[in-house]
PDB file of N, CA and C in Angstrom:
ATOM      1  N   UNK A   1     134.237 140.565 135.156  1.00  0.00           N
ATOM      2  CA  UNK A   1     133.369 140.882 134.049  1.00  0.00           C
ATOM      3  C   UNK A   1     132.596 139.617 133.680  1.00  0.00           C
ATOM      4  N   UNK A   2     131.336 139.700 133.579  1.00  0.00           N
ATOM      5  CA  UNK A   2     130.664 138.774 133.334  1.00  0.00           C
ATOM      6  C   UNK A   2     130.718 138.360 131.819  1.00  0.00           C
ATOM      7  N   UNK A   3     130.645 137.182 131.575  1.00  0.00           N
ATOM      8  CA  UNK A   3     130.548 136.560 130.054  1.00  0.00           C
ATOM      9  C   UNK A   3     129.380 136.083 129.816  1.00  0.00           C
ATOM     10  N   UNK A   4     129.061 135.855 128.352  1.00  0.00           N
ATOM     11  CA  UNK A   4     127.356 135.640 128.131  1.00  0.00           C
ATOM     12  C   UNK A   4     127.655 134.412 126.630  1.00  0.00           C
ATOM     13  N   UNK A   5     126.567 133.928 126.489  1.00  0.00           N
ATOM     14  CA  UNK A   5     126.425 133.443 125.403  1.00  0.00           C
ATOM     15  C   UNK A   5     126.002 133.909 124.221  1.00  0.00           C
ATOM     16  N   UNK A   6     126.018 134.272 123.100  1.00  0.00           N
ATOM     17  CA  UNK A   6     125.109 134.647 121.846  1.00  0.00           C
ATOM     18  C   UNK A   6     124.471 134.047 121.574  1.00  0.00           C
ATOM     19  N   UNK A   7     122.566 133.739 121.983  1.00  0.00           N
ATOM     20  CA  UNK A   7     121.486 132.730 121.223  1.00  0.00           C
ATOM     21  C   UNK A   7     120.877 133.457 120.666  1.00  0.00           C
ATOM     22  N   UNK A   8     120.231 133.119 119.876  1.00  0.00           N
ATOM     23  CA  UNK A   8     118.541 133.616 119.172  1.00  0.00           C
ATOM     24  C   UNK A   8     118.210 134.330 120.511  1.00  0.00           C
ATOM     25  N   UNK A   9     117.974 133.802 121.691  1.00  0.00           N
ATOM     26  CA  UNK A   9     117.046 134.611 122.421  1.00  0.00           C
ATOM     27  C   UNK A   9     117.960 135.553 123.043  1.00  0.00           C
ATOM     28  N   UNK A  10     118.620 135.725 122.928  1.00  0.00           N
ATOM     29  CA  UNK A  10     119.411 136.803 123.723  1.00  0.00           C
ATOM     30  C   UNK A  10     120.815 136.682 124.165  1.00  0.00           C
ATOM     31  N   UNK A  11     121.509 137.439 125.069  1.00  0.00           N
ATOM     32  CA  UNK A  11     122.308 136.747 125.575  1.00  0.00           C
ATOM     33  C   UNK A  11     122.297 136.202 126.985  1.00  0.00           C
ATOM     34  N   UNK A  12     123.061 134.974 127.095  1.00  0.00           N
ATOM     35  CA  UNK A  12     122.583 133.709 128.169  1.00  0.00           C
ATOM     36  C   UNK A  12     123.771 133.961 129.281  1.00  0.00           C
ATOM     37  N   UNK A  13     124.039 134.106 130.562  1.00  0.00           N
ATOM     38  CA  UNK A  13     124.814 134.575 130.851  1.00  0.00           C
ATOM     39  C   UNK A  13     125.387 133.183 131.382  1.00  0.00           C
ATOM     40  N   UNK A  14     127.081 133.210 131.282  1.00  0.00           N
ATOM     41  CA  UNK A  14     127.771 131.725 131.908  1.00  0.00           C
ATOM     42  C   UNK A  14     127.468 131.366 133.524  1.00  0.00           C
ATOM     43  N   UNK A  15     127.794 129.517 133.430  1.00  0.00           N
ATOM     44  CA  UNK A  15     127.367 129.981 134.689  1.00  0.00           C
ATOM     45  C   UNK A  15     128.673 129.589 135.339  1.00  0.00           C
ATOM     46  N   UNK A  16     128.677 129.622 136.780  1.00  0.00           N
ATOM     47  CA  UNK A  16     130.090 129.455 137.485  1.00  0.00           C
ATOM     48  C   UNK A  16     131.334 128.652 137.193  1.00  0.00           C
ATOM     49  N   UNK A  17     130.454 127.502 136.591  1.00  0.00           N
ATOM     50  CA  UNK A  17     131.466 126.881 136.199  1.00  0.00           C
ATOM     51  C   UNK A  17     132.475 127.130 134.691  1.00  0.00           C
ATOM     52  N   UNK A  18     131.370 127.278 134.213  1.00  0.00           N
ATOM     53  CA  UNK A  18     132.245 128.014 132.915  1.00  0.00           C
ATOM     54  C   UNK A  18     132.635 129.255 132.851  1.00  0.00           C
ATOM     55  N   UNK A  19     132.140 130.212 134.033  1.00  0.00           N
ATOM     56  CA  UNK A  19     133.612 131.094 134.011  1.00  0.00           C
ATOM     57  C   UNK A  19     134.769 130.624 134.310  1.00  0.00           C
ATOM     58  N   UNK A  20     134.715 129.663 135.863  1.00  0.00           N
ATOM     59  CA  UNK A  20     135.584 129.032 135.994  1.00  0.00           C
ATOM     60  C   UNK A  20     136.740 128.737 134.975  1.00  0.00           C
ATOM     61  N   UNK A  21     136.278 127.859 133.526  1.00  0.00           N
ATOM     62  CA  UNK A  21     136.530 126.960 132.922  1.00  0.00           C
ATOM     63  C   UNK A  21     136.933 127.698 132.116  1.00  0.00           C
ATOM     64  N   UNK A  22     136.738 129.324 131.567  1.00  0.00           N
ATOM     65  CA  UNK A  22     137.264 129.947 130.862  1.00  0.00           C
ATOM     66  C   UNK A  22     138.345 130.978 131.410  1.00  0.00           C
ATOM     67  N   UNK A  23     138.195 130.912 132.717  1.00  0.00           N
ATOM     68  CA  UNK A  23     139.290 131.727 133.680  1.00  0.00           C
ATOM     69  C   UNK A  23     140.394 130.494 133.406  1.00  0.00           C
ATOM     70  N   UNK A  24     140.060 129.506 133.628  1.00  0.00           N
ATOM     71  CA  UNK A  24     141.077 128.222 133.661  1.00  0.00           C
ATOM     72  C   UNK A  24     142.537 128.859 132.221  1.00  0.00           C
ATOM     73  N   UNK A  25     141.234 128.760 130.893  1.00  0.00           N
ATOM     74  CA  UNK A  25     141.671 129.014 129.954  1.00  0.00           C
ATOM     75  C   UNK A  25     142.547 129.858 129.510  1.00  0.00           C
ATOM     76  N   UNK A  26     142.393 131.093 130.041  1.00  0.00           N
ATOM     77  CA  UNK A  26     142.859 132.347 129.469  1.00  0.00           C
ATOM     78  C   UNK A  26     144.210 132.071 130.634  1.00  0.00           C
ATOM     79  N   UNK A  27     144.320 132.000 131.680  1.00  0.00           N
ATOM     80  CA  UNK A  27     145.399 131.993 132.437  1.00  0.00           C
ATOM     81  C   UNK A  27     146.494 130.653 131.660  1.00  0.00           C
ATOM     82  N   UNK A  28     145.641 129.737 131.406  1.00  0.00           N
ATOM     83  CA  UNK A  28     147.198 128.811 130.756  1.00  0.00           C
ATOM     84  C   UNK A  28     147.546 129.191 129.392  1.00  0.00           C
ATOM     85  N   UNK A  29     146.756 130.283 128.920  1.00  0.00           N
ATOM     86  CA  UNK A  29     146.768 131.178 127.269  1.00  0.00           C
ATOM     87  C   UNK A  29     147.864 132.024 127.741  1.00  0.00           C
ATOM     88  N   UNK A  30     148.074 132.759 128.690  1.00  0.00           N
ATOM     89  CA  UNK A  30     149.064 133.811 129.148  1.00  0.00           C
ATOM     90  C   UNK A  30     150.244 133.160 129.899  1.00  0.00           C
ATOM     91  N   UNK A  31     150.612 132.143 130.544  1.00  0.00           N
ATOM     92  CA  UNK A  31     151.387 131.438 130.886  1.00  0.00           C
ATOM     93  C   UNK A  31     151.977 130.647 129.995  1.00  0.00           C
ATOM     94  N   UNK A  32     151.551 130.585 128.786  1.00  0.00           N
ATOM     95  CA  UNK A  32     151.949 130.133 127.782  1.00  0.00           C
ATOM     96  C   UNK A  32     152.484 131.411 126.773  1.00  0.00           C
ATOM     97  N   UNK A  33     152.546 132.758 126.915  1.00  0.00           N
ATOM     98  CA  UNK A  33     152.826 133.481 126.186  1.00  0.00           C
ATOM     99  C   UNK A  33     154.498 133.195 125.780  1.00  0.00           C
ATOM    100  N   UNK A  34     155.906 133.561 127.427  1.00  0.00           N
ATOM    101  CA  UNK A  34     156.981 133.507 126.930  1.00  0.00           C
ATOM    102  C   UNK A  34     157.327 132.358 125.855  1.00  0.00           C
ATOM    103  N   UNK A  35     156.892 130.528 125.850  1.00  0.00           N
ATOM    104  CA  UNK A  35     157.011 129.997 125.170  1.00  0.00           C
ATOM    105  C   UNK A  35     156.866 130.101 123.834  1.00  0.00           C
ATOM    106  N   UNK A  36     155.350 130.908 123.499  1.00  0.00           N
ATOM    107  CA  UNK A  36     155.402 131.489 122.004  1.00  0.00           C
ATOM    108  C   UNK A  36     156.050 132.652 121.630  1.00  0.00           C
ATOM    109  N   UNK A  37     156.759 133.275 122.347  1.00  0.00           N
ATOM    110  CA  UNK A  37     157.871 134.460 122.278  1.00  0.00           C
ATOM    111  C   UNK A  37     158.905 133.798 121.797  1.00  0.00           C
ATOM    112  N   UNK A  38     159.083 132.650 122.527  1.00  0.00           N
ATOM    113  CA  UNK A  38     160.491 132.037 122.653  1.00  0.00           C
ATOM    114  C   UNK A  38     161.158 131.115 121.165  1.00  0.00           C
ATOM    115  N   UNK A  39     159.574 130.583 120.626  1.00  0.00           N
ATOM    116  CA  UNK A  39     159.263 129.893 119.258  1.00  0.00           C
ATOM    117  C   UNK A  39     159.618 130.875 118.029  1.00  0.00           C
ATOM    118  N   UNK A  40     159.026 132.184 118.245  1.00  0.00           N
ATOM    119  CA  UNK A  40     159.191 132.794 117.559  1.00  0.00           C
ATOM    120  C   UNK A  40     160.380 133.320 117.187  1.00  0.00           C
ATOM    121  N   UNK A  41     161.341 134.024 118.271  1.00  0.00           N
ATOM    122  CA  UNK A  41     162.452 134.368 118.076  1.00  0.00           C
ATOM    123  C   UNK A  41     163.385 133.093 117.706  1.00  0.00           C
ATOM    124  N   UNK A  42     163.241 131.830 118.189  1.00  0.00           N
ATOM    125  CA  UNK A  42     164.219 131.247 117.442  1.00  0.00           C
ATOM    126  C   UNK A  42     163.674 130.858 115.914  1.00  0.00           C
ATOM    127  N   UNK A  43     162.629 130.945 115.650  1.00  0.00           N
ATOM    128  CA  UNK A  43     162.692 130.811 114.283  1.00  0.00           C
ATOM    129  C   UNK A  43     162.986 132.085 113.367  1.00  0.00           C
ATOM    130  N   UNK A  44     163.052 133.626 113.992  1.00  0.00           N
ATOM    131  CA  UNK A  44     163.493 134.699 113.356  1.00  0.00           C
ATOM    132  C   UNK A  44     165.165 133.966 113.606  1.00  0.00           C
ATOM    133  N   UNK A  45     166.040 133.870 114.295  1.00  0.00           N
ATOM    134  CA  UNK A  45     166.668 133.567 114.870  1.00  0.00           C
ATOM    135  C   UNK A  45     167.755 132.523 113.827  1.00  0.00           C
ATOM    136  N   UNK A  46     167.026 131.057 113.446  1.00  0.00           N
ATOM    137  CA  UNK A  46     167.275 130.068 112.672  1.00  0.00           C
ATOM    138  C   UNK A  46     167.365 130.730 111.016  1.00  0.00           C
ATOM    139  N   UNK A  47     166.177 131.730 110.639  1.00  0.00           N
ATOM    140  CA  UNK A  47     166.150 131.862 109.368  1.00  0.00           C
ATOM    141  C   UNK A  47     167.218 132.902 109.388  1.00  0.00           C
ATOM    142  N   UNK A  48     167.650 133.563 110.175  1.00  0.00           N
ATOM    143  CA  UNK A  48     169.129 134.361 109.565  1.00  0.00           C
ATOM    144  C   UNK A  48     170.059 133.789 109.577  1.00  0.00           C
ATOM    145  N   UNK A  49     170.532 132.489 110.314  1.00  0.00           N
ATOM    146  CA  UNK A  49     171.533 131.940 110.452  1.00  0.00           C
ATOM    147  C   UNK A  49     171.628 131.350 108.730  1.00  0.00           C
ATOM    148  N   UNK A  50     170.250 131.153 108.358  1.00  0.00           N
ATOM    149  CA  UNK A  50     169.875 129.845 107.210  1.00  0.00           C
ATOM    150  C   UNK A  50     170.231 130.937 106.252  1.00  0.00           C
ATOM    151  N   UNK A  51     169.693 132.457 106.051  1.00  0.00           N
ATOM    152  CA  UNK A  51     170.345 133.283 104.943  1.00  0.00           C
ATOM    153  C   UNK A  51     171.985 133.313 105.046  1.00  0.00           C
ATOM    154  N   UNK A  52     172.642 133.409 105.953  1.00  0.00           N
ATOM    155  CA  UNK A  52     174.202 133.569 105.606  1.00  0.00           C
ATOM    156  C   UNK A  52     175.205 131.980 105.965  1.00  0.00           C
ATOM    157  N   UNK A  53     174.145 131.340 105.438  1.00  0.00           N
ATOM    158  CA  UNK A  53     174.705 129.637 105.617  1.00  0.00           C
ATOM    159  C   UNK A  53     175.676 129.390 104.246  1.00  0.00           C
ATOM    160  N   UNK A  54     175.543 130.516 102.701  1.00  0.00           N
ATOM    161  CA  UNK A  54     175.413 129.823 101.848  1.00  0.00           C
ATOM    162  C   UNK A  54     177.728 130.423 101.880  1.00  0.00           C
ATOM    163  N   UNK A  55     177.521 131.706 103.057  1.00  0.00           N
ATOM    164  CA  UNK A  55     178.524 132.101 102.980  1.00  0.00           C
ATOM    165  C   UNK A  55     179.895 131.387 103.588  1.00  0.00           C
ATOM    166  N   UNK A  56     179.138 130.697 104.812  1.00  0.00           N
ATOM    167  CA  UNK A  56     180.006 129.510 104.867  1.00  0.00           C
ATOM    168  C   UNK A  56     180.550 128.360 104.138  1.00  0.00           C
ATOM    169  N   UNK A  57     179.429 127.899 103.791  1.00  0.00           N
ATOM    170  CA  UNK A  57     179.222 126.965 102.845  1.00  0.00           C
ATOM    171  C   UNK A  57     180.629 127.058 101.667  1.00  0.00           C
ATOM    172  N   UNK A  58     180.646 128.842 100.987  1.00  0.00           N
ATOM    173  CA  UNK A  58     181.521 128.935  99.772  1.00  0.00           C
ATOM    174  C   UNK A  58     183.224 129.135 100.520  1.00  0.00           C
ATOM    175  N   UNK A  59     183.161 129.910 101.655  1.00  0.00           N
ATOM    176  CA  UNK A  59     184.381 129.361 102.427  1.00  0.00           C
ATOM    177  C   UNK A  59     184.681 128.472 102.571  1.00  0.00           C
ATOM    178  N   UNK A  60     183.957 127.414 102.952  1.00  0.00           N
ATOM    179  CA  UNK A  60     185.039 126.144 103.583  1.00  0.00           C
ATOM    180  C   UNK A  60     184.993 125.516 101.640  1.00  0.00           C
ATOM    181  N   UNK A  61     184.352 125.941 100.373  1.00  0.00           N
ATOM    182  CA  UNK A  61     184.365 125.191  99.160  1.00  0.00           C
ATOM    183  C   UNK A  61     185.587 125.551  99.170  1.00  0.00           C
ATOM    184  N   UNK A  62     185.691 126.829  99.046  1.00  0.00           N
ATOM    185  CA  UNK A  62     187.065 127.427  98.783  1.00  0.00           C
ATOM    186  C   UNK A  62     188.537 127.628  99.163  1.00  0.00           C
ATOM    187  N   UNK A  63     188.353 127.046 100.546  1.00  0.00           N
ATOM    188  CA  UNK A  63     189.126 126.557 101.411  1.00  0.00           C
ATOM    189  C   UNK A  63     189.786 127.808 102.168  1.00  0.00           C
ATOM    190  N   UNK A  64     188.909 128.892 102.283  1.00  0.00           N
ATOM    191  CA  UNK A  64     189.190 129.865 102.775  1.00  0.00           C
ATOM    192  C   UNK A  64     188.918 129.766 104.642  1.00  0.00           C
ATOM    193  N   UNK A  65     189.229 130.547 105.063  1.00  0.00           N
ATOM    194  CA  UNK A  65     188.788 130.411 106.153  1.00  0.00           C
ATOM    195  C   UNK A  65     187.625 131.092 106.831  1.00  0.00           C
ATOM    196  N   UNK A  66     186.039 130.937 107.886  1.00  0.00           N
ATOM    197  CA  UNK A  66     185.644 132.008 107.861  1.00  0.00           C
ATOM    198  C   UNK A  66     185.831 133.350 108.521  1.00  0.00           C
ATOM    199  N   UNK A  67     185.258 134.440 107.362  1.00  0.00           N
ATOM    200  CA  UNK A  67     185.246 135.752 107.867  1.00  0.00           C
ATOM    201  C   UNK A  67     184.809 135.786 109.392  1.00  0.00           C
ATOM    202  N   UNK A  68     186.197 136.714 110.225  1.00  0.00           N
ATOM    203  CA  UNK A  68     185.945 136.724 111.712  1.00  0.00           C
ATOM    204  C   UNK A  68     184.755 137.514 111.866  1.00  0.00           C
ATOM    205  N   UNK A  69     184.253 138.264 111.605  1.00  0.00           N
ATOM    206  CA  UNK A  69     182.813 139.125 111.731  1.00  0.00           C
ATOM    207  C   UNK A  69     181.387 138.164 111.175  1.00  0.00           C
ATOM    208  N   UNK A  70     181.634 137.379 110.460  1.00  0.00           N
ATOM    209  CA  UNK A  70     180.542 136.140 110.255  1.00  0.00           C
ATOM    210  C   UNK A  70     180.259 135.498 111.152  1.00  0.00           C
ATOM    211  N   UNK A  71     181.754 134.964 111.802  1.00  0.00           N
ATOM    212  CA  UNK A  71     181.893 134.061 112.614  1.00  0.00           C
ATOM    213  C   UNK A  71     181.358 134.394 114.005  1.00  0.00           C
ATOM    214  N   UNK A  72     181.678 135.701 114.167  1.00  0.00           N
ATOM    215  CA  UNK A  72     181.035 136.691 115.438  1.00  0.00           C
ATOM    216  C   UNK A  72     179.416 136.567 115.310  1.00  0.00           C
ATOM    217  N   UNK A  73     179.025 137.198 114.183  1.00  0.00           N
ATOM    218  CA  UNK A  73     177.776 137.433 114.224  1.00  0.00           C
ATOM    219  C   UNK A  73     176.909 135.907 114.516  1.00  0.00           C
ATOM    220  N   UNK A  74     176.978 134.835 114.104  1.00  0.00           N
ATOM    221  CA  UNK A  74     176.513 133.886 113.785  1.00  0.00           C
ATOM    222  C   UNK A  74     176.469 133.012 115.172  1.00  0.00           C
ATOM    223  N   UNK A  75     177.768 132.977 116.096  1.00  0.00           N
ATOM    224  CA  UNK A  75     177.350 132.719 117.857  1.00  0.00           C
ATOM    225  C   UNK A  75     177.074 133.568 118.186  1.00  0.00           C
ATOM    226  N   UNK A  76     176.051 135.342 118.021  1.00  0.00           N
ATOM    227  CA  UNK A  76     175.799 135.488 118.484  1.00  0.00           C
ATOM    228  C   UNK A  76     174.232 135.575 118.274  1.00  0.00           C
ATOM    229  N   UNK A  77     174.107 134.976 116.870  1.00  0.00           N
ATOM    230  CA  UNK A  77     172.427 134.747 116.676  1.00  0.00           C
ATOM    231  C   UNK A  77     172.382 133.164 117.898  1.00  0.00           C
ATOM    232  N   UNK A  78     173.337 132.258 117.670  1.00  0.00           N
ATOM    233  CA  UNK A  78     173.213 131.225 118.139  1.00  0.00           C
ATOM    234  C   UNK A  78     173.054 131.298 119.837  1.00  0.00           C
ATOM    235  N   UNK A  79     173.640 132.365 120.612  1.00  0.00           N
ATOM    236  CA  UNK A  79     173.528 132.588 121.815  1.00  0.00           C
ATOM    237  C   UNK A  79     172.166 133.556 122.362  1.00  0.00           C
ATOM    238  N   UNK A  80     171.409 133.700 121.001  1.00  0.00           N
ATOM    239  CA  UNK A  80     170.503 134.697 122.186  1.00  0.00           C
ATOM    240  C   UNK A  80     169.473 134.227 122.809  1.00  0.00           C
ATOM    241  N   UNK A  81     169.201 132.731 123.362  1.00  0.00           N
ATOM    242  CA  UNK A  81     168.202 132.100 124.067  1.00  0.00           C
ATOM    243  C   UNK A  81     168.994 132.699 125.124  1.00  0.00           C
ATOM    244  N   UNK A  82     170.377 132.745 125.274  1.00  0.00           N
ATOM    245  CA  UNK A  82     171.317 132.781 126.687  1.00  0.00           C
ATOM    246  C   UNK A  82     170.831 134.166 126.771  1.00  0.00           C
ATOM    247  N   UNK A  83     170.356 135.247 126.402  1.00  0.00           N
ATOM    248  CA  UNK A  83     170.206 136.358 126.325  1.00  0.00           C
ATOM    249  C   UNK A  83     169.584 136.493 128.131  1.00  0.00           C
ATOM    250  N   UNK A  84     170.219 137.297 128.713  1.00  0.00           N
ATOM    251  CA  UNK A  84     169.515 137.989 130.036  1.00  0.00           C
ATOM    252  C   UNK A  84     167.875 137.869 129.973  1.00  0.00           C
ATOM    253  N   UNK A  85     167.321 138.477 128.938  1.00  0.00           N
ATOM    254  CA  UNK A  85     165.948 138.968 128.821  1.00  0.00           C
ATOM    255  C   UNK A  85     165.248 139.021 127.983  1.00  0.00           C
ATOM    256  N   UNK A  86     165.600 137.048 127.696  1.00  0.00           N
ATOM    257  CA  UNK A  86     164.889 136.615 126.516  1.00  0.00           C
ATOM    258  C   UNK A  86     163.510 136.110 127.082  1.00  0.00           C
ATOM    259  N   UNK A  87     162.498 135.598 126.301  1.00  0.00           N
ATOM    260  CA  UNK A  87     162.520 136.454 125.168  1.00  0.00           C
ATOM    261  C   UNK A  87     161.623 137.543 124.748  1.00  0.00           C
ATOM    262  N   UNK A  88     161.659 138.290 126.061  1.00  0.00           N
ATOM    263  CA  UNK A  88     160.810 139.517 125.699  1.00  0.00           C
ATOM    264  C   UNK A  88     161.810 140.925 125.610  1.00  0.00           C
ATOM    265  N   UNK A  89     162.815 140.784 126.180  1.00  0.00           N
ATOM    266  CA  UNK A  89     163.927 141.998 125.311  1.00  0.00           C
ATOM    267  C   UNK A  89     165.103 140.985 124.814  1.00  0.00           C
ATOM    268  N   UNK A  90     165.690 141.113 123.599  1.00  0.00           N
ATOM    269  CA  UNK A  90     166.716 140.544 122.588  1.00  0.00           C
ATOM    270  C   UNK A  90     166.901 141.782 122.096  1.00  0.00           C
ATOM    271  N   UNK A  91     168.818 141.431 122.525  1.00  0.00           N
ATOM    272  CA  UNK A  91     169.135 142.461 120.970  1.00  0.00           C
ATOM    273  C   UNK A  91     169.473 141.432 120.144  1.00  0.00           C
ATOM    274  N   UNK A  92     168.919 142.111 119.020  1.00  0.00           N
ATOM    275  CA  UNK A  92     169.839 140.743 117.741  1.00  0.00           C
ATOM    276  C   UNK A  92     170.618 141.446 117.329  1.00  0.00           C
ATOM    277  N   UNK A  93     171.685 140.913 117.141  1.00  0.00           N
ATOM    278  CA  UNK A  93     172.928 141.281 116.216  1.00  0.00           C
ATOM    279  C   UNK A  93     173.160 141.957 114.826  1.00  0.00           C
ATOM    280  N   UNK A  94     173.620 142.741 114.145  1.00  0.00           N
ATOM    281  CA  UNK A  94     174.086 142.826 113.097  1.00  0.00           C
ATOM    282  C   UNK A  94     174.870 142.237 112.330  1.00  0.00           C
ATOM    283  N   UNK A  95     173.905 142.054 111.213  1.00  0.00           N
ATOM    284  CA  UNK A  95     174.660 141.332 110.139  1.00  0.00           C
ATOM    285  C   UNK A  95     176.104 142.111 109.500  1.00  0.00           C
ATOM    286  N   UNK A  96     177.441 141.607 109.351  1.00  0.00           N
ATOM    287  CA  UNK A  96     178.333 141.997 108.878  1.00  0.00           C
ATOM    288  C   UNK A  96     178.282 142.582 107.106  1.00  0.00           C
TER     289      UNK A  96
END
């Protein structure tokens, strides 16, 4: 598909090299996709760990020990980079 410019006079059509140069572009834009998949889910990833931090936190105040289903859930937010088919299929876990 050909690309063009928007001028006053019309549109200017690219020339080889800057398709080139925008083919360049878009291919290291899409080769770069899993990485921004990968950013993303660990920061969905980090901020749930960071909501049920405060529950640890009052266990060990309390000198309780933590809840085994916390404790579950929480390596398994921490394990899902290890995920088979990250990061374009993740299951995430349920919160207890």
């Amino acid at each position: 598909m050909a690309r063009f410019h928007a001028t006053a006079n019309g549109h200017v059509p690219f020339t080889p090299e800057e398709e080139a140069e925008w083919d360049a572009e878009e291919a290291a834009w899409a080769a770069g996709e899993n990485n921004r998949l990968a950013a993303a889910a660990r920061e969905k990833r980090n901020a749930l760990l960071a909501e049920c931090d405060w529950r640890v936190i009052k266990a060990l105040e309390d000198g309780n020990g933590l809840d085994f289903d916390l404790a579950v859930y929480r390596q398994a937010l921490r394990d899902i980079p290890e995920q088979p088919g990250f990061p374009l299929n993740i299951v995430w876990p349920t919160a207890p």
